[in-house]
C-alpha atoms as a PDB file:
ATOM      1  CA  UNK A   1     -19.654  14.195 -47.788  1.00  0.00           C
ATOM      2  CA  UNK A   2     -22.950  13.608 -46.304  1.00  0.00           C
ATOM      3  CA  UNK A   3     -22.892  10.193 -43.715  1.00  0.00           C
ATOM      4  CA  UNK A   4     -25.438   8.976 -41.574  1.00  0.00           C
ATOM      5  CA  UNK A   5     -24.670   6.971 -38.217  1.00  0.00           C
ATOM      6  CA  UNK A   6     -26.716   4.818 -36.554  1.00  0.00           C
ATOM      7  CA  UNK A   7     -26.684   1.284 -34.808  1.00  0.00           C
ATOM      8  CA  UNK A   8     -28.619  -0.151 -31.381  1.00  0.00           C
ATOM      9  CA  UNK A   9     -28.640   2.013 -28.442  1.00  0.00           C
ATOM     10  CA  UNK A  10     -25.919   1.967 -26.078  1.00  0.00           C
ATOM     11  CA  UNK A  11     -23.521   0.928 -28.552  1.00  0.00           C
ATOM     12  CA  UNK A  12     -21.214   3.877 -28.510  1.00  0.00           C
ATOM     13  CA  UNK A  13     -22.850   5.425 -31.985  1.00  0.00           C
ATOM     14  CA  UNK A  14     -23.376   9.324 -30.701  1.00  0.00           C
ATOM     15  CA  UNK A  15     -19.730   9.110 -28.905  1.00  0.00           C
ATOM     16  CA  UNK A  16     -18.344   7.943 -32.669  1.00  0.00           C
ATOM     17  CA  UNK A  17     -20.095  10.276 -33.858  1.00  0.00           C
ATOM     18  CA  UNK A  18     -18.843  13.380 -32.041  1.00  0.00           C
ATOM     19  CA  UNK A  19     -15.210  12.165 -32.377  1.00  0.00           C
ATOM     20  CA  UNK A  20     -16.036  11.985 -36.413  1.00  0.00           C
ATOM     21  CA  UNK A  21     -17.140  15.407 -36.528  1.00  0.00           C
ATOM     22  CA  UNK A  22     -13.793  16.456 -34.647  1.00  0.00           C
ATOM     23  CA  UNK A  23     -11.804  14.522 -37.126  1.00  0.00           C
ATOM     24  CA  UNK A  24     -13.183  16.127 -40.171  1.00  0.00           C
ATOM     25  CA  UNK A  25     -13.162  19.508 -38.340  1.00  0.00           C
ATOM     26  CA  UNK A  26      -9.307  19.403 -37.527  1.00  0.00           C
ATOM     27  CA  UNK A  27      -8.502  18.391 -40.870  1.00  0.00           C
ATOM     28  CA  UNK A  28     -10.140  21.479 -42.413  1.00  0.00           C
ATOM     29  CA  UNK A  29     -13.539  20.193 -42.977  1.00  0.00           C
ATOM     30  CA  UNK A  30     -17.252  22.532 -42.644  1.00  0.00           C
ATOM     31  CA  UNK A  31     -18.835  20.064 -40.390  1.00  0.00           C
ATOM     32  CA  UNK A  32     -22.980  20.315 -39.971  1.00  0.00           C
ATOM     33  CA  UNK A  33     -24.087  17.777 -37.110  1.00  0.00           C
ATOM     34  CA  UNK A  34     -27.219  17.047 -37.042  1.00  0.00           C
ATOM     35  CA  UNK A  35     -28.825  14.988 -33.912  1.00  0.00           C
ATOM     36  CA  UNK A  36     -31.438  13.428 -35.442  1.00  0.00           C
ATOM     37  CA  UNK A  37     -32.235  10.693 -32.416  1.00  0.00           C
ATOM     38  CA  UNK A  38     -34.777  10.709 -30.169  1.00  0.00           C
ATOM     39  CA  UNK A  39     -32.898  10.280 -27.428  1.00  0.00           C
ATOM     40  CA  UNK A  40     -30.675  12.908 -28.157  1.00  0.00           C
ATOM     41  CA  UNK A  41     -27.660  13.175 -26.638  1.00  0.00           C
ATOM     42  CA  UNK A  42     -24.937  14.390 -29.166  1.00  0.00           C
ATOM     43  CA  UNK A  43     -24.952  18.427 -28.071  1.00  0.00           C
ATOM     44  CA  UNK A  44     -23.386  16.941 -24.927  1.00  0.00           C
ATOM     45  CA  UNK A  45     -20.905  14.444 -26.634  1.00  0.00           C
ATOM     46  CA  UNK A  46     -19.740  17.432 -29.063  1.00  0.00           C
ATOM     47  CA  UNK A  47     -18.761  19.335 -25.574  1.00  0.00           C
ATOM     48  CA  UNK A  48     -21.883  22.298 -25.999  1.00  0.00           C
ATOM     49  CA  UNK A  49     -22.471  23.304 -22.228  1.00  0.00           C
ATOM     50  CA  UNK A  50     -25.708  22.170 -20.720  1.00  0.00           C
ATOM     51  CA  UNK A  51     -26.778  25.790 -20.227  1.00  0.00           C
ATOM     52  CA  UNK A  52     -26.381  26.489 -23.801  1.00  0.00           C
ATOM     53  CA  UNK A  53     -27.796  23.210 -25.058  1.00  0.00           C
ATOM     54  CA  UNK A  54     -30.625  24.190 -22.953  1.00  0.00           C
ATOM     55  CA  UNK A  55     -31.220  27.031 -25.417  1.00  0.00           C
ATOM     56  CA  UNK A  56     -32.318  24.514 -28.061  1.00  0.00           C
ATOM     57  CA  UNK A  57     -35.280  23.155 -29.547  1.00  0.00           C
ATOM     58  CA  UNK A  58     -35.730  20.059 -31.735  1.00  0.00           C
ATOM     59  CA  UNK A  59     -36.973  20.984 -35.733  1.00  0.00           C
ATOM     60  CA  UNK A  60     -39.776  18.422 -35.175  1.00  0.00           C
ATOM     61  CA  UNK A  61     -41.283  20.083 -32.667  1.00  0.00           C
ATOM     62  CA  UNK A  62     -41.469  23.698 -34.036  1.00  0.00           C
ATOM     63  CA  UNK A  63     -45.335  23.239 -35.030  1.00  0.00           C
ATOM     64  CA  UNK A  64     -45.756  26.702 -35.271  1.00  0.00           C
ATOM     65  CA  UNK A  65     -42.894  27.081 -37.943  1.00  0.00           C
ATOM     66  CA  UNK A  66     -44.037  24.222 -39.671  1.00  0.00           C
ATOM     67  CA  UNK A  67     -47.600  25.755 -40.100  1.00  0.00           C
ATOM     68  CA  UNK A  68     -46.005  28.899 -40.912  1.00  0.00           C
ATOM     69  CA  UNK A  69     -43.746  27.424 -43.938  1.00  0.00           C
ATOM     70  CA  UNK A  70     -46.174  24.933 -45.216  1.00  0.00           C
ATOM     71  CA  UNK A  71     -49.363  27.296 -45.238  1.00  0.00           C
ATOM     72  CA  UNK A  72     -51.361  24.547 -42.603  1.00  0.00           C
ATOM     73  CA  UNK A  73     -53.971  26.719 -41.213  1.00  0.00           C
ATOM     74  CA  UNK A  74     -56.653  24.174 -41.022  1.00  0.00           C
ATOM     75  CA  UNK A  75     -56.183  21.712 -38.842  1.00  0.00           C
ATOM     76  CA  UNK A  76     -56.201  18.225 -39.239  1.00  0.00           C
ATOM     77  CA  UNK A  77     -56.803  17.013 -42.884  1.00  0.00           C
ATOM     78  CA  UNK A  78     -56.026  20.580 -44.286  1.00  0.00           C
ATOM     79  CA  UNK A  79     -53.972  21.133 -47.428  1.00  0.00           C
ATOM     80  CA  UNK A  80     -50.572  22.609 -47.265  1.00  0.00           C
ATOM     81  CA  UNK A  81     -47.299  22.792 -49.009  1.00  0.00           C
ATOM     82  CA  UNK A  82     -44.998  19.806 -49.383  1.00  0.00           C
ATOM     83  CA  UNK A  83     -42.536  21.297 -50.579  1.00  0.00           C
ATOM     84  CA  UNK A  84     -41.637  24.352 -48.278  1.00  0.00           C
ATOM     85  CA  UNK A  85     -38.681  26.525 -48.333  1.00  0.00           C
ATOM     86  CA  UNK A  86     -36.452  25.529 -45.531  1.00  0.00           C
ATOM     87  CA  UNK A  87     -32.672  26.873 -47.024  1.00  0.00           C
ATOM     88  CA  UNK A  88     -32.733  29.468 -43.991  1.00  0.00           C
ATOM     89  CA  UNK A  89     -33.311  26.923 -41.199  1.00  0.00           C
ATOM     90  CA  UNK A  90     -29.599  25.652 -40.647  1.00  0.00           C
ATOM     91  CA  UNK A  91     -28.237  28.503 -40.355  1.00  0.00           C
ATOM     92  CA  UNK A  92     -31.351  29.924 -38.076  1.00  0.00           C
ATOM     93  CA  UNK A  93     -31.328  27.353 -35.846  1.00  0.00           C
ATOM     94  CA  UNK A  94     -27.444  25.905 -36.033  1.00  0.00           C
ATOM     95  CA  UNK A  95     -25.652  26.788 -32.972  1.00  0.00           C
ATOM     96  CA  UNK A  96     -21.784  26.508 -33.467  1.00  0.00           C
ATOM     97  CA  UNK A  97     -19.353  25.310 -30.726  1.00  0.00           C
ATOM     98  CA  UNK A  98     -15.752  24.632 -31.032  1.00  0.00           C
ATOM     99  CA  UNK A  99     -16.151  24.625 -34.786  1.00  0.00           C
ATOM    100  CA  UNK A 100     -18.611  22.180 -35.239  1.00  0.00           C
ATOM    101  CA  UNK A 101     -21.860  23.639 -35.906  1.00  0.00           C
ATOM    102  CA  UNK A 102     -24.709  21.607 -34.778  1.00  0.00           C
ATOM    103  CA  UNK A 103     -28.594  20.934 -35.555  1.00  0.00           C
ATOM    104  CA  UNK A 104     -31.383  19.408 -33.443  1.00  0.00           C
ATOM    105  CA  UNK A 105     -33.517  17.821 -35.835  1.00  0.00           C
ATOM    106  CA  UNK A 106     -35.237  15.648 -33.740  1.00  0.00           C
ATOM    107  CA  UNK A 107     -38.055  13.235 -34.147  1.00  0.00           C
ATOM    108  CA  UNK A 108     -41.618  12.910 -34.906  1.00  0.00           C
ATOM    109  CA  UNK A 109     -43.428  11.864 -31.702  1.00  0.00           C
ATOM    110  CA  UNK A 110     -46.831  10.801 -33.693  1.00  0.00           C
ATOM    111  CA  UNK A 111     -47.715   8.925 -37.345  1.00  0.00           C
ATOM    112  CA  UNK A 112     -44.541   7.123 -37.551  1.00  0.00           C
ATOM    113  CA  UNK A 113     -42.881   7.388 -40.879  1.00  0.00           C
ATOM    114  CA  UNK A 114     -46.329   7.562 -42.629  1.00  0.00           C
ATOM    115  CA  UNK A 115     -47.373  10.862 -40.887  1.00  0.00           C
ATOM    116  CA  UNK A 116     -48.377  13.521 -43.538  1.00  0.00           C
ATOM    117  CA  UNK A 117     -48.564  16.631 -41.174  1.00  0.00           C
ATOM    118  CA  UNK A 118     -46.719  19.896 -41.652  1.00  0.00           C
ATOM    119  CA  UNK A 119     -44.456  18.936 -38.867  1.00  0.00           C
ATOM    120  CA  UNK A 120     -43.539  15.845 -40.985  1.00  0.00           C
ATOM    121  CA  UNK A 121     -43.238  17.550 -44.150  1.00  0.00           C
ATOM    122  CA  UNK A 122     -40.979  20.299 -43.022  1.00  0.00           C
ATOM    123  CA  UNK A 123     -38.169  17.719 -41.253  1.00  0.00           C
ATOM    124  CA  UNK A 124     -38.548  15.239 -44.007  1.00  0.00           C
ATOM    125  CA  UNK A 125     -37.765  18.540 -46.988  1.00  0.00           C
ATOM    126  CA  UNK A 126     -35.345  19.948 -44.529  1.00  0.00           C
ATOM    127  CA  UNK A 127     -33.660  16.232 -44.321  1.00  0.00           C
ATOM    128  CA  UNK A 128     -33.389  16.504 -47.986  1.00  0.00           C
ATOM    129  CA  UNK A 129     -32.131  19.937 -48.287  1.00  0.00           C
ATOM    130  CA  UNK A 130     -28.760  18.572 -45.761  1.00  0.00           C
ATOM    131  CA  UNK A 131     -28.399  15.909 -47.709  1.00  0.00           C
ATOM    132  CA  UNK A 132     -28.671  17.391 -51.319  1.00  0.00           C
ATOM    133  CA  UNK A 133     -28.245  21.256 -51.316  1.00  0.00           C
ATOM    134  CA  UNK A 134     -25.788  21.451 -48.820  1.00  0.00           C
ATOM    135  CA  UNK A 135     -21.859  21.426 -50.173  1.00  0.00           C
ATOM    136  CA  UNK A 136     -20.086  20.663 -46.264  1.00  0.00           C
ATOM    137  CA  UNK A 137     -19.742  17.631 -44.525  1.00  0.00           C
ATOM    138  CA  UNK A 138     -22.811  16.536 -42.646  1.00  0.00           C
ATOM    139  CA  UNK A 139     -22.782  14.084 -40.153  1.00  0.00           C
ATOM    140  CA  UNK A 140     -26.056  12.819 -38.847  1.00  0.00           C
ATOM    141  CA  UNK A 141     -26.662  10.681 -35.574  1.00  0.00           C
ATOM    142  CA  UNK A 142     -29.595   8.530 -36.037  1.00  0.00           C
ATOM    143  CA  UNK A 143     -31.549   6.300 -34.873  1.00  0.00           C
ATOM    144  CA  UNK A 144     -31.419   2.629 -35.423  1.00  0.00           C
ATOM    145  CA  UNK A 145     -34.173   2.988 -38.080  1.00  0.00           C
ATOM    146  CA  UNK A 146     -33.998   4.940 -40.769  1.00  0.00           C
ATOM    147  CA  UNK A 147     -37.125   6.806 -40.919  1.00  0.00           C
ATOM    148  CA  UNK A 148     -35.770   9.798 -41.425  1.00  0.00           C
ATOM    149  CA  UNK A 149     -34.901   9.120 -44.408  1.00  0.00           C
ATOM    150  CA  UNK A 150     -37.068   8.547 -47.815  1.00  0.00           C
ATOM    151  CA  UNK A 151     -35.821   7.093 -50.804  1.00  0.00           C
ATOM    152  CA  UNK A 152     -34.829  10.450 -52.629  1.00  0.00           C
ATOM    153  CA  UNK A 153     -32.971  11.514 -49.677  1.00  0.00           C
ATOM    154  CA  UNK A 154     -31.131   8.027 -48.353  1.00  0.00           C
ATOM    155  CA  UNK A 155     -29.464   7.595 -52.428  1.00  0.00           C
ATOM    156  CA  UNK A 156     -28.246  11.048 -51.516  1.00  0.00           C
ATOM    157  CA  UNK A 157     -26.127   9.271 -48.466  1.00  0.00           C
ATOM    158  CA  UNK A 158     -22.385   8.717 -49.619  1.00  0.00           C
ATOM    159  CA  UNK A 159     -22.285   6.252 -46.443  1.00  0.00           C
ATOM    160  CA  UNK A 160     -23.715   5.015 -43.778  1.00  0.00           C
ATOM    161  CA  UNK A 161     -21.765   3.768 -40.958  1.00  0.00           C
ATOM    162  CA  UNK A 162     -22.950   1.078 -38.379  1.00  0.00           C
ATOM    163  CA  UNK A 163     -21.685   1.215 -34.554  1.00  0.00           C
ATOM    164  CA  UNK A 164     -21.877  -1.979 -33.039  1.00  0.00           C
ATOM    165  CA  UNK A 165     -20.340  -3.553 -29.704  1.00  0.00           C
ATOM    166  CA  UNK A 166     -19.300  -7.149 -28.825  1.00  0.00           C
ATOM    167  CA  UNK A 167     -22.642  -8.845 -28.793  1.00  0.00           C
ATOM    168  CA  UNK A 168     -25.271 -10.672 -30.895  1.00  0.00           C
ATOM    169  CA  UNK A 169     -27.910  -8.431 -30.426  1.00  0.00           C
ATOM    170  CA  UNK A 170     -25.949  -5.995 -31.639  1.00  0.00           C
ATOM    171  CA  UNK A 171     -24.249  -7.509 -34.603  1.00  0.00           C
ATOM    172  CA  UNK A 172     -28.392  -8.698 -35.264  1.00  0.00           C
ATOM    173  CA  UNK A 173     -29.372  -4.725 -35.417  1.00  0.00           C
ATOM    174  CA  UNK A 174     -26.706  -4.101 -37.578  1.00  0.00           C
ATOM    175  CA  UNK A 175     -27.711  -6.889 -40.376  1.00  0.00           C
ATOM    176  CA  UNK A 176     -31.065  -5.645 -40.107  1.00  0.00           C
ATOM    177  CA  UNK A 177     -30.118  -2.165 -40.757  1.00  0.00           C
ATOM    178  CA  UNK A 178     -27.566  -2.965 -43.924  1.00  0.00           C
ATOM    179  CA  UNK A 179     -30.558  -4.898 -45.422  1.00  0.00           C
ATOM    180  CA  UNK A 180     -32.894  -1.975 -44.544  1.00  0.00           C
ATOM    181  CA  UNK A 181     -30.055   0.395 -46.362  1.00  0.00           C
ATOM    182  CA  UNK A 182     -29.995  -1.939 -49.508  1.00  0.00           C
ATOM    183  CA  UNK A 183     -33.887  -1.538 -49.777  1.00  0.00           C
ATOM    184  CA  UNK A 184     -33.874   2.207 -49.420  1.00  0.00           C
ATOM    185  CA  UNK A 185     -30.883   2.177 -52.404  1.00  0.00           C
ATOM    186  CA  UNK A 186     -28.115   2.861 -49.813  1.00  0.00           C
ATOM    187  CA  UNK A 187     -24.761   1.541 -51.650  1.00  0.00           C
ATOM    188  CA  UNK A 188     -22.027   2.219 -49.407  1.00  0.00           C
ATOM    189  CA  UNK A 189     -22.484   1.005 -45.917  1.00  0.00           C
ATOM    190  CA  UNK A 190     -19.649   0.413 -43.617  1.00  0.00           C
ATOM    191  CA  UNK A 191     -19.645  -0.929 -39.684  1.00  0.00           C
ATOM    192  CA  UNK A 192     -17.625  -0.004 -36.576  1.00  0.00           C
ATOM    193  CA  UNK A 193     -16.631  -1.698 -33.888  1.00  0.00           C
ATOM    194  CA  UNK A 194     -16.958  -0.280 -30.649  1.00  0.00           C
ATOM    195  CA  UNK A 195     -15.566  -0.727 -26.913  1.00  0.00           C
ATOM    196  CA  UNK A 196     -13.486  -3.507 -28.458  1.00  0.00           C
ATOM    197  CA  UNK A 197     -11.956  -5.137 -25.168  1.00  0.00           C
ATOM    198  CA  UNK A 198      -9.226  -7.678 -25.923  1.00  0.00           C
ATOM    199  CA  UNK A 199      -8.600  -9.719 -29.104  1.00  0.00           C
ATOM    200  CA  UNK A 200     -12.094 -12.429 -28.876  1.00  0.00           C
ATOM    201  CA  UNK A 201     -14.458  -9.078 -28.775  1.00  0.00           C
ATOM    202  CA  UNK A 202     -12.806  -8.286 -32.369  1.00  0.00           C
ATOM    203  CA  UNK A 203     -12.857 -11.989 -33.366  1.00  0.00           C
ATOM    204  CA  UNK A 204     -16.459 -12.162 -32.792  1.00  0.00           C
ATOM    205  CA  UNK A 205     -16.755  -8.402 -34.737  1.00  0.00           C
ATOM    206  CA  UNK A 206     -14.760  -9.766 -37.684  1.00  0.00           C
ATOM    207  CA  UNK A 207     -16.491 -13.236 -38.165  1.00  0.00           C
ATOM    208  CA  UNK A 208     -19.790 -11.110 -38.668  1.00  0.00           C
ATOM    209  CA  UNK A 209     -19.162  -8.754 -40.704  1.00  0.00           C
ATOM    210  CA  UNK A 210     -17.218  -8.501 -43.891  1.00  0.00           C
ATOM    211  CA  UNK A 211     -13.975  -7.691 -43.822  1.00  0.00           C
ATOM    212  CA  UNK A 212     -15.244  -4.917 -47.228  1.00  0.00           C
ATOM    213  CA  UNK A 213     -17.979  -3.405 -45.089  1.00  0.00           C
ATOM    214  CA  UNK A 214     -15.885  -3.238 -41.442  1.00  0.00           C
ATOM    215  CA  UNK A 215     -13.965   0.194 -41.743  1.00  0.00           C
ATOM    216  CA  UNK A 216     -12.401  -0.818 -37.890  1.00  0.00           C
ATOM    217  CA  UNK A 217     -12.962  -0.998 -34.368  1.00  0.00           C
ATOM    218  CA  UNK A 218     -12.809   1.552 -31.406  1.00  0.00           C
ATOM    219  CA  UNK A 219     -10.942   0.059 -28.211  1.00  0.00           C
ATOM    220  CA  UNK A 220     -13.015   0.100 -25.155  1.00  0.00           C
ATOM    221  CA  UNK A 221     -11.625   3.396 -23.343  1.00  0.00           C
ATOM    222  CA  UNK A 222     -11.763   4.921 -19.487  1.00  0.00           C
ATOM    223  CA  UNK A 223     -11.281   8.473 -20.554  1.00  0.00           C
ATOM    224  CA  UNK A 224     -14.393   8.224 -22.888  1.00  0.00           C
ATOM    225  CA  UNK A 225     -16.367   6.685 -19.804  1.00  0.00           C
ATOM    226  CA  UNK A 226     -14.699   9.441 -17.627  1.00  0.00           C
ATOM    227  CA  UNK A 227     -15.964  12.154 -20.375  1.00  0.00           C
ATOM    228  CA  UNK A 228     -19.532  11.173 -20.421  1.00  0.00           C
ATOM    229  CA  UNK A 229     -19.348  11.562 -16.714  1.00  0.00           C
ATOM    230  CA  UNK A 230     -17.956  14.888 -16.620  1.00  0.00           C
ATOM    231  CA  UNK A 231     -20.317  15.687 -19.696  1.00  0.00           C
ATOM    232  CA  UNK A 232     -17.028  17.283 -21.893  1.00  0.00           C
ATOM    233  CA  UNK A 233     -16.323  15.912 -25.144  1.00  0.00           C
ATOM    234  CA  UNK A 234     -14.749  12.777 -25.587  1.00  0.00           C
ATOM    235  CA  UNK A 235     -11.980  13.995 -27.437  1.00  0.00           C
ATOM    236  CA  UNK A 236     -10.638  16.180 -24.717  1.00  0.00           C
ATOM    237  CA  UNK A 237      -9.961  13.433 -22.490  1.00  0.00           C
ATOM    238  CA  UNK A 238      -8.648  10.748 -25.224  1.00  0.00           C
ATOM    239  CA  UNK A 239      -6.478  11.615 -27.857  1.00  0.00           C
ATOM    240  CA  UNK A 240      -6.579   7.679 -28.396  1.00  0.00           C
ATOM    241  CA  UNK A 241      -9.831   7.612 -29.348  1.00  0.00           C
ATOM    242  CA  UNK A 242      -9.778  10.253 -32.007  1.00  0.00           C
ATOM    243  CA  UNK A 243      -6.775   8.881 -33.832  1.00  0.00           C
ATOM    244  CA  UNK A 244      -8.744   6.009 -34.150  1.00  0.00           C
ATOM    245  CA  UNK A 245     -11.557   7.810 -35.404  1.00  0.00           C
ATOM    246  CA  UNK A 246      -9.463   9.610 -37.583  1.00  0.00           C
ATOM    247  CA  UNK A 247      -7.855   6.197 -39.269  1.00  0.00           C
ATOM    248  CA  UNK A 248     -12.036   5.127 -39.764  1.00  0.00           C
ATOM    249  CA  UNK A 249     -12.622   8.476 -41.235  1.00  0.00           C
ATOM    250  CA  UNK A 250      -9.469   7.906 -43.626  1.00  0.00           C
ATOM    251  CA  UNK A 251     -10.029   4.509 -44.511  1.00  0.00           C
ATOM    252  CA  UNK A 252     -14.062   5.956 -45.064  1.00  0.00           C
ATOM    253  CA  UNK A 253     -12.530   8.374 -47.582  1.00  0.00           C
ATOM    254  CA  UNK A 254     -10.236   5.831 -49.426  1.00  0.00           C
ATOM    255  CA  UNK A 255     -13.189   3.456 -49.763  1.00  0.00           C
ATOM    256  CA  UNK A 256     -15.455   6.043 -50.922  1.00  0.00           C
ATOM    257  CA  UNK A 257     -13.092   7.051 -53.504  1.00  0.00           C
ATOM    258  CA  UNK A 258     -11.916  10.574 -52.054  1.00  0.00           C
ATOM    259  CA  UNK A 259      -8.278  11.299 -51.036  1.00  0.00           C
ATOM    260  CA  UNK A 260      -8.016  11.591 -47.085  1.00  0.00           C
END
């Protein structure tokens, strides 16, 4: 199953989706994460030690490799492959932790969505290749556009989930994104509540979104707060939390048509 996460910042979205990867991986599932924000922060939420996570390097910023796979030799305006081979590159560049194995893809810093430059080329075919040619579960924290994703590559997204909080802003970024989704040819999209505090946060969360689309809420939690403070995985510090992520992942399944 291939899902894509996203919502405004601050909303909770990489924390959800660290939990969901440790769902699918203690129920068996290959989990690929891929951190594909640029203000990337999911390494730490998946519990991978700052001095490892240090060892990293973001996919969008590997010019040379992207020179080297699309033939680019000549500068700007030169002609080079779109379609290089980039099957190698997870498992190159993956590092695994706890059973999770995770990719930086990170983001373009120049040209936007438009940008036709190696750099561009090779995240946008290696995008594809996650999302089409891979047969494991890949969960992908983005964003709250969707730029990473072209049309060929977003129909290839069985969901995408929305993470929003208590708040019109929020619910705002999330209506924007689901119409975004629908134009890109994104059928299944789902939202999640997060840091749900008493009964009128929900209220609000329920009277904006349909009751189809909301797969259920996260309760705001201390231990999570307490784990992004002591930089360890949410999950170690709230068992709560994860079997509420795990009822969202089920209910995902059921609505998706799968057997949890």
């Amino acid at each position: 199953m291939k899902i894509a996460i996203t919502g405004k910042g601050g909303v909770g979205k990489t924390t959800f989706a660290s939990l969901l990867c440790r769902a699918f991986t203690d129920d068996g599932g290959r989990v690929l994460a891929v951190d594909a924000d640029p203000d990337a922060n999911l390494a730490a939420a998946l519990g991978i030690p700052a001095e490892r996570a240090a060892d990293l390097q973001p996919v969008a910023r590997m010019k040379e490799l992207a020179e080297e796979r699309t033939g680019a030799n000549g500068g700007y305006g030169s002609f080079f492959k779109l379609n290089p081979k980039v099957s190698d590159l997870p498992e190159q560049f993956c590092m695994e932790h706890d059973g999770v194995r995770f990719l930086w893809m990170g983001t373009l810093e120049q040209g936007g969505s438009g940008c036709a430059c190696p750099e561009s080329t090779l995240v946008k075919r290696l995008m594809g290749h996650l999302l089409l040619e891979r047969d494991e579960v890949v969960i992908m924290d983005m964003e709250a556009g969707l730029e990473h994703l072209g049309r060929r590559t977003a129909e290839a997204v069985d969901a995408l989930v929305v993470v929003v909080e208590p708040g019109q802003r929020s619910l705002q970024t999330a209506h924007q994104i689901v119409k975004l989704a629908g134009d890109l040819g994104i059928e299944e999209v789902f939202v999640v509540g997060s840091k749900v505090r008493d009964a009128e946060d929900l209220r609000l969360i329920e009277a904006a979104i349909p009751a189809d689309r909301l797969l259920g809420s996260l309760a705001f939690c201390e231990e999570v707060r307490r784990a992004d403070r002591e930089n360890v995985a949410p999950d170690r510090l709230s068992p709560k939390a994860l079997r509420e992520v795990r009822e969202i992942k089920n209910r995902l399944l059921e609505r998706h048509g799968k057997s949890a």
